[in-house]
PDB file of N, CA and C in Angstrom:
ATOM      1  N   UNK A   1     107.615  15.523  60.710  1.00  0.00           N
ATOM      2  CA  UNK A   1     108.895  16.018  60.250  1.00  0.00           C
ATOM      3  C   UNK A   1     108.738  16.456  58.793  1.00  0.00           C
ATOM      4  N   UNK A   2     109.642  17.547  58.358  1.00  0.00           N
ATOM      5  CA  UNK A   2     109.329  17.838  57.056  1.00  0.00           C
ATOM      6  C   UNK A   2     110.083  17.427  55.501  1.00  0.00           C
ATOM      7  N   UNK A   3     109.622  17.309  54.732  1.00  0.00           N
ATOM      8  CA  UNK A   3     110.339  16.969  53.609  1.00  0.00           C
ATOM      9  C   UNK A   3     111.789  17.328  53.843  1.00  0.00           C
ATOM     10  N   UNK A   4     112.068  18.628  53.871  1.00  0.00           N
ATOM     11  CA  UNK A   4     113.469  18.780  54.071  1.00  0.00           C
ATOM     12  C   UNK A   4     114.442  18.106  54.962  1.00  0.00           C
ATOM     13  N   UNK A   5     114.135  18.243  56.160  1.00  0.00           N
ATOM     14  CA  UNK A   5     114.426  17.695  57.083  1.00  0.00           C
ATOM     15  C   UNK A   5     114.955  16.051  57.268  1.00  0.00           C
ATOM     16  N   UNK A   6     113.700  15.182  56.861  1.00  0.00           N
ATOM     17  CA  UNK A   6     114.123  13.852  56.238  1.00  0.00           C
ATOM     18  C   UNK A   6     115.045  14.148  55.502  1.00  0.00           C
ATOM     19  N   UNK A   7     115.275  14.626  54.388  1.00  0.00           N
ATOM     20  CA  UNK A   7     116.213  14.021  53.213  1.00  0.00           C
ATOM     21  C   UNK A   7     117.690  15.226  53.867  1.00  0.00           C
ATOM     22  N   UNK A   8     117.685  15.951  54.473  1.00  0.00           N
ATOM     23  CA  UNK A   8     118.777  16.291  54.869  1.00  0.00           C
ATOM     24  C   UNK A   8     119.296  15.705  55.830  1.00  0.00           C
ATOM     25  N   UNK A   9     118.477  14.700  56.760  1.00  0.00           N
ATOM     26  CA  UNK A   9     118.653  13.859  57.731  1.00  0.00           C
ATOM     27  C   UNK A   9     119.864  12.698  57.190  1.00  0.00           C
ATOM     28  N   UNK A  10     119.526  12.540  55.789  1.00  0.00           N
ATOM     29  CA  UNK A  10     120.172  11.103  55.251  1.00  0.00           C
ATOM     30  C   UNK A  10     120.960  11.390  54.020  1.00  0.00           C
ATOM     31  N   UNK A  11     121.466  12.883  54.346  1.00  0.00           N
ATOM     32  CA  UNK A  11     122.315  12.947  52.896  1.00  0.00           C
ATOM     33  C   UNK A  11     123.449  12.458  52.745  1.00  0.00           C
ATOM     34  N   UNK A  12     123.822  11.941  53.730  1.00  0.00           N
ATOM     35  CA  UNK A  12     124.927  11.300  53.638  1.00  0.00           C
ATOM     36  C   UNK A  12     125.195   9.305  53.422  1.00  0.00           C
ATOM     37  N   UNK A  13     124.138   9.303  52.150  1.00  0.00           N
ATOM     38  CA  UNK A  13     123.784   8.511  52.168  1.00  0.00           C
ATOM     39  C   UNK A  13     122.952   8.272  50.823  1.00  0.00           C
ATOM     40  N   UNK A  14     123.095   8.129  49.259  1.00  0.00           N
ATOM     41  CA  UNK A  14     122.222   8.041  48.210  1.00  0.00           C
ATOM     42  C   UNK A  14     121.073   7.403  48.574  1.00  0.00           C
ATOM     43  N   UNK A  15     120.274   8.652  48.091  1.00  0.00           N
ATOM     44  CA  UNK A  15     118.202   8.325  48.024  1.00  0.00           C
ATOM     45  C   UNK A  15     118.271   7.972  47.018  1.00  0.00           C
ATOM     46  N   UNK A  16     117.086   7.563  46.398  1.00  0.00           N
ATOM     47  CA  UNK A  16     116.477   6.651  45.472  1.00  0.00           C
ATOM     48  C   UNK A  16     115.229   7.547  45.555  1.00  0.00           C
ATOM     49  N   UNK A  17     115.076   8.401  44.244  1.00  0.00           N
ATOM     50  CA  UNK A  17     113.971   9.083  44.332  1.00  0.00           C
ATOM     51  C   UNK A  17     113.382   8.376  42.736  1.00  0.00           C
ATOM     52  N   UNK A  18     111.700   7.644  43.323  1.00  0.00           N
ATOM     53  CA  UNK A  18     110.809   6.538  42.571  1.00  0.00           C
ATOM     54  C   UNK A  18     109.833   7.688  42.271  1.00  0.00           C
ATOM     55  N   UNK A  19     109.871   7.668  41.248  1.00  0.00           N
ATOM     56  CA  UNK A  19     108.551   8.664  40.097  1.00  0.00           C
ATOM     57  C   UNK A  19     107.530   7.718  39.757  1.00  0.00           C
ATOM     58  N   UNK A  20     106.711   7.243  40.227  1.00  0.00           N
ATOM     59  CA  UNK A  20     105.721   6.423  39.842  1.00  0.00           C
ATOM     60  C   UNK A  20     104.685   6.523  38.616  1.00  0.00           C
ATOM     61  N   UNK A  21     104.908   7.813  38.410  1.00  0.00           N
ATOM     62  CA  UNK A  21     103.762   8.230  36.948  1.00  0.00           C
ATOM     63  C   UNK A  21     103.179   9.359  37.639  1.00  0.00           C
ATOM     64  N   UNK A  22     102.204   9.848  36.828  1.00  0.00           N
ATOM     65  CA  UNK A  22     101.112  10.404  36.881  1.00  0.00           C
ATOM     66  C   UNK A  22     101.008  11.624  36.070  1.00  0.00           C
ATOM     67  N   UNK A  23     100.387  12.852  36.660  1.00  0.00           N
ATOM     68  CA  UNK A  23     100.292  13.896  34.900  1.00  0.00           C
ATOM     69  C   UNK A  23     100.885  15.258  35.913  1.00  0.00           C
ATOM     70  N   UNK A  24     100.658  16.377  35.237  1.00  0.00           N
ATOM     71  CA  UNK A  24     101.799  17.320  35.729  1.00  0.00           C
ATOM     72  C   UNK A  24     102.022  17.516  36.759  1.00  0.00           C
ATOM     73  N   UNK A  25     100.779  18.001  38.026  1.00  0.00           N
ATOM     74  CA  UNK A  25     100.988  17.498  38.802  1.00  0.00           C
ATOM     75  C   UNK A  25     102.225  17.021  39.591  1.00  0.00           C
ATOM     76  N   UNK A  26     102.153  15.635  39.065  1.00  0.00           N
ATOM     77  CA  UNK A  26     103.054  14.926  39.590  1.00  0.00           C
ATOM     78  C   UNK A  26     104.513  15.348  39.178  1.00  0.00           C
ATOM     79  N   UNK A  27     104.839  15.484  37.783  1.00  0.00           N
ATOM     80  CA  UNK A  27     105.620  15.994  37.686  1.00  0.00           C
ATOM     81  C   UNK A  27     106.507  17.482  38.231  1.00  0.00           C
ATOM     82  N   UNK A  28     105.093  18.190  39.025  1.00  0.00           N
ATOM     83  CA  UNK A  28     105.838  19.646  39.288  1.00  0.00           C
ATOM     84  C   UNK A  28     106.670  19.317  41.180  1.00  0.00           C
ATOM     85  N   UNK A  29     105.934  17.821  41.485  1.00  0.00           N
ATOM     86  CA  UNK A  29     106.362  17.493  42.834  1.00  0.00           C
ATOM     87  C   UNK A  29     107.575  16.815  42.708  1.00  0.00           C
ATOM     88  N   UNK A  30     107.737  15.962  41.885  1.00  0.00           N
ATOM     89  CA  UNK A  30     109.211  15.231  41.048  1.00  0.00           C
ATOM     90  C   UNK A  30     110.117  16.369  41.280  1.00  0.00           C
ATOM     91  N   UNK A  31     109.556  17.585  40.384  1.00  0.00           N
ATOM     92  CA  UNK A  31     110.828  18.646  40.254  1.00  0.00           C
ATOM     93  C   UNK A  31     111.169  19.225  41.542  1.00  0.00           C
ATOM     94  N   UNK A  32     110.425  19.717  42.226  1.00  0.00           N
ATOM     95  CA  UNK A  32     110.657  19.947  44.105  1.00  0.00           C
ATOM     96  C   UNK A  32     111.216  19.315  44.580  1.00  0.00           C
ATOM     97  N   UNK A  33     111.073  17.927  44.572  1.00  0.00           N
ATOM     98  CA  UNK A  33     112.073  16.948  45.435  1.00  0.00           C
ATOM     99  C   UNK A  33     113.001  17.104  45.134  1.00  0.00           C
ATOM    100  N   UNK A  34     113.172  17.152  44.352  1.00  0.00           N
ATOM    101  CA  UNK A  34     114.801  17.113  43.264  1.00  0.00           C
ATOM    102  C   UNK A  34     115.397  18.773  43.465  1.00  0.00           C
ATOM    103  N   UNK A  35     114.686  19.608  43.770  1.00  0.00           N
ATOM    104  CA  UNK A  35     115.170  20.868  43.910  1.00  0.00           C
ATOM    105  C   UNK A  35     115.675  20.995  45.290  1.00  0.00           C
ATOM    106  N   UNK A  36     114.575  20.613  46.186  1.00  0.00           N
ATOM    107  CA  UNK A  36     115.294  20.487  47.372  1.00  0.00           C
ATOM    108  C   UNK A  36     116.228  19.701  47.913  1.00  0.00           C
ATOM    109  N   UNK A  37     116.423  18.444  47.262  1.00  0.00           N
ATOM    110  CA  UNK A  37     117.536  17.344  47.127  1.00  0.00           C
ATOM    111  C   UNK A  37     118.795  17.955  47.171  1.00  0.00           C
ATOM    112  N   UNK A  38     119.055  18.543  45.828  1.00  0.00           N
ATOM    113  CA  UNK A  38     120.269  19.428  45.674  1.00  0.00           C
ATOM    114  C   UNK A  38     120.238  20.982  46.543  1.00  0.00           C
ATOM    115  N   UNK A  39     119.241  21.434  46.968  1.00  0.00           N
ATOM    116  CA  UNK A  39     119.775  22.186  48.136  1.00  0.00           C
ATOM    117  C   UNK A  39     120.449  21.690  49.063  1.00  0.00           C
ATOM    118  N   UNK A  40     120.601  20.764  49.259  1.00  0.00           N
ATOM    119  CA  UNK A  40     121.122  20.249  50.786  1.00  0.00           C
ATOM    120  C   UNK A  40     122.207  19.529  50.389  1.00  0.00           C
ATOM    121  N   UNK A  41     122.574  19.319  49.421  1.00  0.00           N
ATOM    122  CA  UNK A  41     123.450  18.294  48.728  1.00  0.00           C
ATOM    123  C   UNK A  41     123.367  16.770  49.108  1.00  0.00           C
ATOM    124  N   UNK A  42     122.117  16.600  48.744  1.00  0.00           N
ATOM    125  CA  UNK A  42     122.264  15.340  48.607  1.00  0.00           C
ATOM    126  C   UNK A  42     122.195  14.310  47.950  1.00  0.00           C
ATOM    127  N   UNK A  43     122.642  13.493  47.719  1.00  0.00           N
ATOM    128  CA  UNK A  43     123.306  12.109  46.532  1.00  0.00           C
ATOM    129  C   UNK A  43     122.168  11.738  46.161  1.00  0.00           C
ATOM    130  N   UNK A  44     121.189  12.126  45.310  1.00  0.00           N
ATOM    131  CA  UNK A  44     119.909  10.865  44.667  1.00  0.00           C
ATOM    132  C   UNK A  44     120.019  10.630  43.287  1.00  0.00           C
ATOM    133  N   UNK A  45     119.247   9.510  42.944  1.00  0.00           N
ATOM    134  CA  UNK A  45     119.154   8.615  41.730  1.00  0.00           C
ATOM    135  C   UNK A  45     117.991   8.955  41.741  1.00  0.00           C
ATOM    136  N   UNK A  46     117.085   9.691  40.687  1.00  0.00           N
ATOM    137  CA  UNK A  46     115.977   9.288  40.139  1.00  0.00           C
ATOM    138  C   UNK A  46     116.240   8.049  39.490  1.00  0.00           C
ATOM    139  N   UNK A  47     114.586   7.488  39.426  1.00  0.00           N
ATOM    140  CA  UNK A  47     114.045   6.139  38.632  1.00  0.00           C
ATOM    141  C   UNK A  47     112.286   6.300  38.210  1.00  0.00           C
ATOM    142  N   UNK A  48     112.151   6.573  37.405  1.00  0.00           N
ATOM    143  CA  UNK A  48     110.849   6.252  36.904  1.00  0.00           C
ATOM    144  C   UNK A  48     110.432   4.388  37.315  1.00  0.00           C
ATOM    145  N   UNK A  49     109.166   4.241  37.435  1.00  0.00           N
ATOM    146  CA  UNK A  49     108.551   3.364  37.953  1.00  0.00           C
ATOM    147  C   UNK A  49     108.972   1.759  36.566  1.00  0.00           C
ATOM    148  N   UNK A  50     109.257   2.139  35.781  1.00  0.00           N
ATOM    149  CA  UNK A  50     109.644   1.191  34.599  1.00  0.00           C
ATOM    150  C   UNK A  50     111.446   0.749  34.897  1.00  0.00           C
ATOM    151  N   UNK A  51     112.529   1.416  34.935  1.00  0.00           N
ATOM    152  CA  UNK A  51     113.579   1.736  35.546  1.00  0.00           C
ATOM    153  C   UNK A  51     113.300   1.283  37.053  1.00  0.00           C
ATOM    154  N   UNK A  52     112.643   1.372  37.894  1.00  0.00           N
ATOM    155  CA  UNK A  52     113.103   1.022  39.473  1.00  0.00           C
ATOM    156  C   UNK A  52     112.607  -0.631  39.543  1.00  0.00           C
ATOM    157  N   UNK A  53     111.471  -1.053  38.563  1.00  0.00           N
ATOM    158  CA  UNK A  53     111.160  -2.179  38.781  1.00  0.00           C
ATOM    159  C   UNK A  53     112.172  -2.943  38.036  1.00  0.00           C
ATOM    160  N   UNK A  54     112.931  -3.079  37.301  1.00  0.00           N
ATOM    161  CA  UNK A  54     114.073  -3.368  36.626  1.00  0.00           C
ATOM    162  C   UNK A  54     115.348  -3.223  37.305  1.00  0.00           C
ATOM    163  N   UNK A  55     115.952  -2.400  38.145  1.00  0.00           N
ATOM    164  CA  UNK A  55     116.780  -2.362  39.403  1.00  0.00           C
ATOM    165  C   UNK A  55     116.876  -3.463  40.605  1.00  0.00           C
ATOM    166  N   UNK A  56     117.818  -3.446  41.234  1.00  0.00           N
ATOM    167  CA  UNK A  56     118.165  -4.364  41.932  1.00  0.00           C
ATOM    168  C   UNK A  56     118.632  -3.158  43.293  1.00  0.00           C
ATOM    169  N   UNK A  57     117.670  -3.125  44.009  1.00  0.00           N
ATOM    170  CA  UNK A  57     118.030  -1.852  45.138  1.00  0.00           C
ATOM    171  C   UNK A  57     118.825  -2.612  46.116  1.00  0.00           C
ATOM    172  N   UNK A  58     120.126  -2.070  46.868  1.00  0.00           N
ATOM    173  CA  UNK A  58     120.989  -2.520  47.834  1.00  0.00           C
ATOM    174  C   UNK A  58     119.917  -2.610  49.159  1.00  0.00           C
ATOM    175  N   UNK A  59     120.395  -3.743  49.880  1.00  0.00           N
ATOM    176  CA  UNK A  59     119.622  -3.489  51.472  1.00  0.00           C
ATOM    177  C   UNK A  59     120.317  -2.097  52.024  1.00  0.00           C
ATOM    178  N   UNK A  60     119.742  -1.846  52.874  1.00  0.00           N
ATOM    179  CA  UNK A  60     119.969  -0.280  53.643  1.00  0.00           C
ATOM    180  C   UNK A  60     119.477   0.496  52.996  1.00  0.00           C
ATOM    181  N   UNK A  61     119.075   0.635  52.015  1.00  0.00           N
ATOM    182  CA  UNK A  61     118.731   1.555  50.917  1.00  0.00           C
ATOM    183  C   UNK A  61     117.842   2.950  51.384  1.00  0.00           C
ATOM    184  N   UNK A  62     117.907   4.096  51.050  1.00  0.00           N
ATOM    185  CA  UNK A  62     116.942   5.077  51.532  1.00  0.00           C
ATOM    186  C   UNK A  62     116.238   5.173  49.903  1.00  0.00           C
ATOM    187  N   UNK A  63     115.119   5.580  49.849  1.00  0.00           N
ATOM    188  CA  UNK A  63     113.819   5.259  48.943  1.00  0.00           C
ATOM    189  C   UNK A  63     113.147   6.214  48.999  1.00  0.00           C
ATOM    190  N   UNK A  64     112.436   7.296  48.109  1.00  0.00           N
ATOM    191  CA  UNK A  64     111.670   8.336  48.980  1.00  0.00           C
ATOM    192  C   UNK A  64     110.401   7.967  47.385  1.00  0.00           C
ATOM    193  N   UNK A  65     109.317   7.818  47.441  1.00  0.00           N
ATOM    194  CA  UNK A  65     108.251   7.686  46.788  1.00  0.00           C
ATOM    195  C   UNK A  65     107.817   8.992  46.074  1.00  0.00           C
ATOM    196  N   UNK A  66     107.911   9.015  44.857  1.00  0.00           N
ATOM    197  CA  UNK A  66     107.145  10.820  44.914  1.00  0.00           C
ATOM    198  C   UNK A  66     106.169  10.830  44.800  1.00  0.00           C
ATOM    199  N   UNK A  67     105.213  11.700  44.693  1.00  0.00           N
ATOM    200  CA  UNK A  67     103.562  11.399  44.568  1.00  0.00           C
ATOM    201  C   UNK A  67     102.591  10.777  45.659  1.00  0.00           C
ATOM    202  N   UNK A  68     101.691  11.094  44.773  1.00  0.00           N
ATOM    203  CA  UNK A  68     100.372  10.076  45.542  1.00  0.00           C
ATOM    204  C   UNK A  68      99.286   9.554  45.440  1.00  0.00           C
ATOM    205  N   UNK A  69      99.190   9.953  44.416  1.00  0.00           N
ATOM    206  CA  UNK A  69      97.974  10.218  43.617  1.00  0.00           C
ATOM    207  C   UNK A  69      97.071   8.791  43.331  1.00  0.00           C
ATOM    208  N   UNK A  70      98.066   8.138  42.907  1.00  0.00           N
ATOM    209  CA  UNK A  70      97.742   7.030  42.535  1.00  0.00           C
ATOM    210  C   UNK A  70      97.477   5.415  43.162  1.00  0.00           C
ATOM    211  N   UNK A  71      97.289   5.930  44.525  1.00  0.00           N
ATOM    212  CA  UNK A  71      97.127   5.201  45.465  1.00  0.00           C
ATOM    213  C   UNK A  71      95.071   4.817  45.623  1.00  0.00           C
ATOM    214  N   UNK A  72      94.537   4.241  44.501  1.00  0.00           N
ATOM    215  CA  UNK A  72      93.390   4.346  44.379  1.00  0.00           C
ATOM    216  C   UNK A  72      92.888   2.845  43.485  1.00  0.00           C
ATOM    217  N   UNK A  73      91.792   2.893  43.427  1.00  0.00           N
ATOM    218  CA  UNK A  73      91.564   1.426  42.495  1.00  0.00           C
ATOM    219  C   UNK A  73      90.832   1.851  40.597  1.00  0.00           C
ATOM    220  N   UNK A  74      91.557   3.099  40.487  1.00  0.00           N
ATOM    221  CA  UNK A  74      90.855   3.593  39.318  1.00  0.00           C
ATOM    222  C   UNK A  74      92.017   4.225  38.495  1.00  0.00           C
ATOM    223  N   UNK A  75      93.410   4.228  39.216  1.00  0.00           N
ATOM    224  CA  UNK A  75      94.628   4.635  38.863  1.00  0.00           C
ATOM    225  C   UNK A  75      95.306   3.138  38.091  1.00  0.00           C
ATOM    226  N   UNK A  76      96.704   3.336  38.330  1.00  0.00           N
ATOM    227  CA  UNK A  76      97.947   2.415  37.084  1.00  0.00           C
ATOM    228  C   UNK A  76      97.930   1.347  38.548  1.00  0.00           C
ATOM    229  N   UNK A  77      98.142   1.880  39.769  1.00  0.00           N
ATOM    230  CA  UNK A  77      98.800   0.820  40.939  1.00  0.00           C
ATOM    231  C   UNK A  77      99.997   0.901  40.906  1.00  0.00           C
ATOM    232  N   UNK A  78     100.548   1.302  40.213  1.00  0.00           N
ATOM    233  CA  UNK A  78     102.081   1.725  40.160  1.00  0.00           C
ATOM    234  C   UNK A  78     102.795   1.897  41.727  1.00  0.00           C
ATOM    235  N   UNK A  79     102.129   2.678  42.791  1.00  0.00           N
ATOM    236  CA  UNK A  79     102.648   2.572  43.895  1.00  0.00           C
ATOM    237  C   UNK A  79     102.852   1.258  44.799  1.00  0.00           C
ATOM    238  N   UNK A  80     101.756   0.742  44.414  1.00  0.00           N
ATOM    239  CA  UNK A  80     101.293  -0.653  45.454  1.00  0.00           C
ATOM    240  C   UNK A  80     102.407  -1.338  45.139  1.00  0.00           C
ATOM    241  N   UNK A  81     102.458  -1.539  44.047  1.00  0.00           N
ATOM    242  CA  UNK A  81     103.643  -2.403  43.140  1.00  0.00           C
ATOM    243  C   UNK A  81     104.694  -2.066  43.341  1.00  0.00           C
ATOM    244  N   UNK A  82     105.114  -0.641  43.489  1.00  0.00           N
ATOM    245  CA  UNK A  82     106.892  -0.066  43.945  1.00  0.00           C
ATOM    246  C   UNK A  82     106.791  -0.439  45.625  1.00  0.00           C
ATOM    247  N   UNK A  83     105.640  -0.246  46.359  1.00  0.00           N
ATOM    248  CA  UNK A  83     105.588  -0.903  47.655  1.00  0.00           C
ATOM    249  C   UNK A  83     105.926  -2.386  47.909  1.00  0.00           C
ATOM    250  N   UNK A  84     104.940  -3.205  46.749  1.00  0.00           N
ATOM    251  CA  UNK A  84     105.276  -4.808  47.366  1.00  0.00           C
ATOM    252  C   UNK A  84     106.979  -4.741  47.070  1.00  0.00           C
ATOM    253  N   UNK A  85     107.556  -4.020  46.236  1.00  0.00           N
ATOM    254  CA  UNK A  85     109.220  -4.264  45.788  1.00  0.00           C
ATOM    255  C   UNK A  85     109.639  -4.114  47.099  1.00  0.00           C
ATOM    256  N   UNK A  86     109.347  -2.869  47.547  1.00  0.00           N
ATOM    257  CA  UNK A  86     110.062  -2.007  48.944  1.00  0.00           C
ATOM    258  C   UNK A  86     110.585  -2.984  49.917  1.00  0.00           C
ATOM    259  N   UNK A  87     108.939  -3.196  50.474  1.00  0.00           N
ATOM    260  CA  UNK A  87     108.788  -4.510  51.578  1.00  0.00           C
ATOM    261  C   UNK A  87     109.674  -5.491  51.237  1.00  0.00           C
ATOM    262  N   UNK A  88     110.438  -6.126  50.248  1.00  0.00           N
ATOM    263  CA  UNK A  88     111.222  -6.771  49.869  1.00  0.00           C
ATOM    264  C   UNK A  88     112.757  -6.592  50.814  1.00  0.00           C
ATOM    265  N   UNK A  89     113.353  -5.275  50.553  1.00  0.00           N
ATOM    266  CA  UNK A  89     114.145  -4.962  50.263  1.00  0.00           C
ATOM    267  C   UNK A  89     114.856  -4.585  52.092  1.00  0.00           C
ATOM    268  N   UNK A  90     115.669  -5.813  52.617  1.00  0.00           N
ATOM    269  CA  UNK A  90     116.078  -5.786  53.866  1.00  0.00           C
ATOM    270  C   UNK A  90     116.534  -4.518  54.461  1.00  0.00           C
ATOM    271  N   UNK A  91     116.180  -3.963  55.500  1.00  0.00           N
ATOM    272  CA  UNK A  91     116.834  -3.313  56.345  1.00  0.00           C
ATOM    273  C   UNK A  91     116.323  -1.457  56.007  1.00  0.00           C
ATOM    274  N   UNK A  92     115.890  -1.466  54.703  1.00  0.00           N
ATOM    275  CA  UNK A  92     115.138  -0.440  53.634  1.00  0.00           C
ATOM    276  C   UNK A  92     114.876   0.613  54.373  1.00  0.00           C
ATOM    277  N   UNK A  93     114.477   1.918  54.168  1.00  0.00           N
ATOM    278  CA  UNK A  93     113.748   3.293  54.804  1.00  0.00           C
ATOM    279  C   UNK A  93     113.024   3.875  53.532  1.00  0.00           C
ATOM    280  N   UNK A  94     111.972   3.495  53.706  1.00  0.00           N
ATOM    281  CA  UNK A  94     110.890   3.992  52.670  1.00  0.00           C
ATOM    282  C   UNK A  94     110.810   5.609  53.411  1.00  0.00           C
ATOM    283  N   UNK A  95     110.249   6.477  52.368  1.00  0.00           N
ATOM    284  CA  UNK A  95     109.779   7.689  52.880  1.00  0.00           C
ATOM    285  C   UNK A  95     108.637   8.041  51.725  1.00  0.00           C
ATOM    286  N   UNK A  96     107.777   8.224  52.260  1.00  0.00           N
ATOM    287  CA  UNK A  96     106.381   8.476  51.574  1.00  0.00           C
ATOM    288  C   UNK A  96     105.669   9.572  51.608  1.00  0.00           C
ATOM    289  N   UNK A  97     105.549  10.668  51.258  1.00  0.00           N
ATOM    290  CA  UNK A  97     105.249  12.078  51.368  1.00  0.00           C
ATOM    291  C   UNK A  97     103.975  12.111  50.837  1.00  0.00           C
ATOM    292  N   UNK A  98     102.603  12.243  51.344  1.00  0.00           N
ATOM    293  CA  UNK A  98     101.741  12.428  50.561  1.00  0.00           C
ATOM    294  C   UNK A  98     100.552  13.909  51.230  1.00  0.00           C
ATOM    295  N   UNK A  99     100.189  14.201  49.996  1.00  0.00           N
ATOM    296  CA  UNK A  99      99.961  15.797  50.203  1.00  0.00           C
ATOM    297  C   UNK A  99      98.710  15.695  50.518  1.00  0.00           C
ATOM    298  N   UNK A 100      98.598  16.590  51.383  1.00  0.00           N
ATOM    299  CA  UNK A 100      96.693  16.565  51.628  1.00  0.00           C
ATOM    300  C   UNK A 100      96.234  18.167  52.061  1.00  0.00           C
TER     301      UNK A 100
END
């Protein structure tokens, strides 16, 4: 299923869009999500990875991860770490987009 698709699937419903870090890159995929977000009108909260670990996310929550990069043992771990939160978080819909 495609990026769009998911998040137009659940717009009726605030995402939680988690910026985990990384270098432009990452940032030019941040701005896409967020572009296509508001095409469809839908309700999200960005949070940088400093900000989401400091949050208190509702159960039900929709979550969409940006990036990917950093899913490695030579990176921050920043994802693993917004993951062990996730797994926490009852009833949750992670969405994880990673580019290949």
């Amino acid at each position: 299923m495609s990026f769009e698709k998911i998040i137009s699937k659940h717009s009726n419903k605030e995402i939680f869009f988690i910026k985990p870090g990384g270098n432009f890159g990452d940032q030019l995929i941040y701005m896409g999500a967020e572009k296509i977000a508001k095409k469809y009108n839908v309700n999200f909260k960005s949070l940088n990875y400093d900000d989401f670990m400091k949050t208190s996310i509702p159960e039900n929550s929709i979550i969409y991860i940006h990036g990917g990069g950093g899913y490695n043992s030579w990176c921050s771990g920043k994802p693993f770490k917004i993951l062990t939160k996730l797994v926490k978080i009852k009833n949750a819909i992670v969405i994880q987009v990673l580019l290949h």
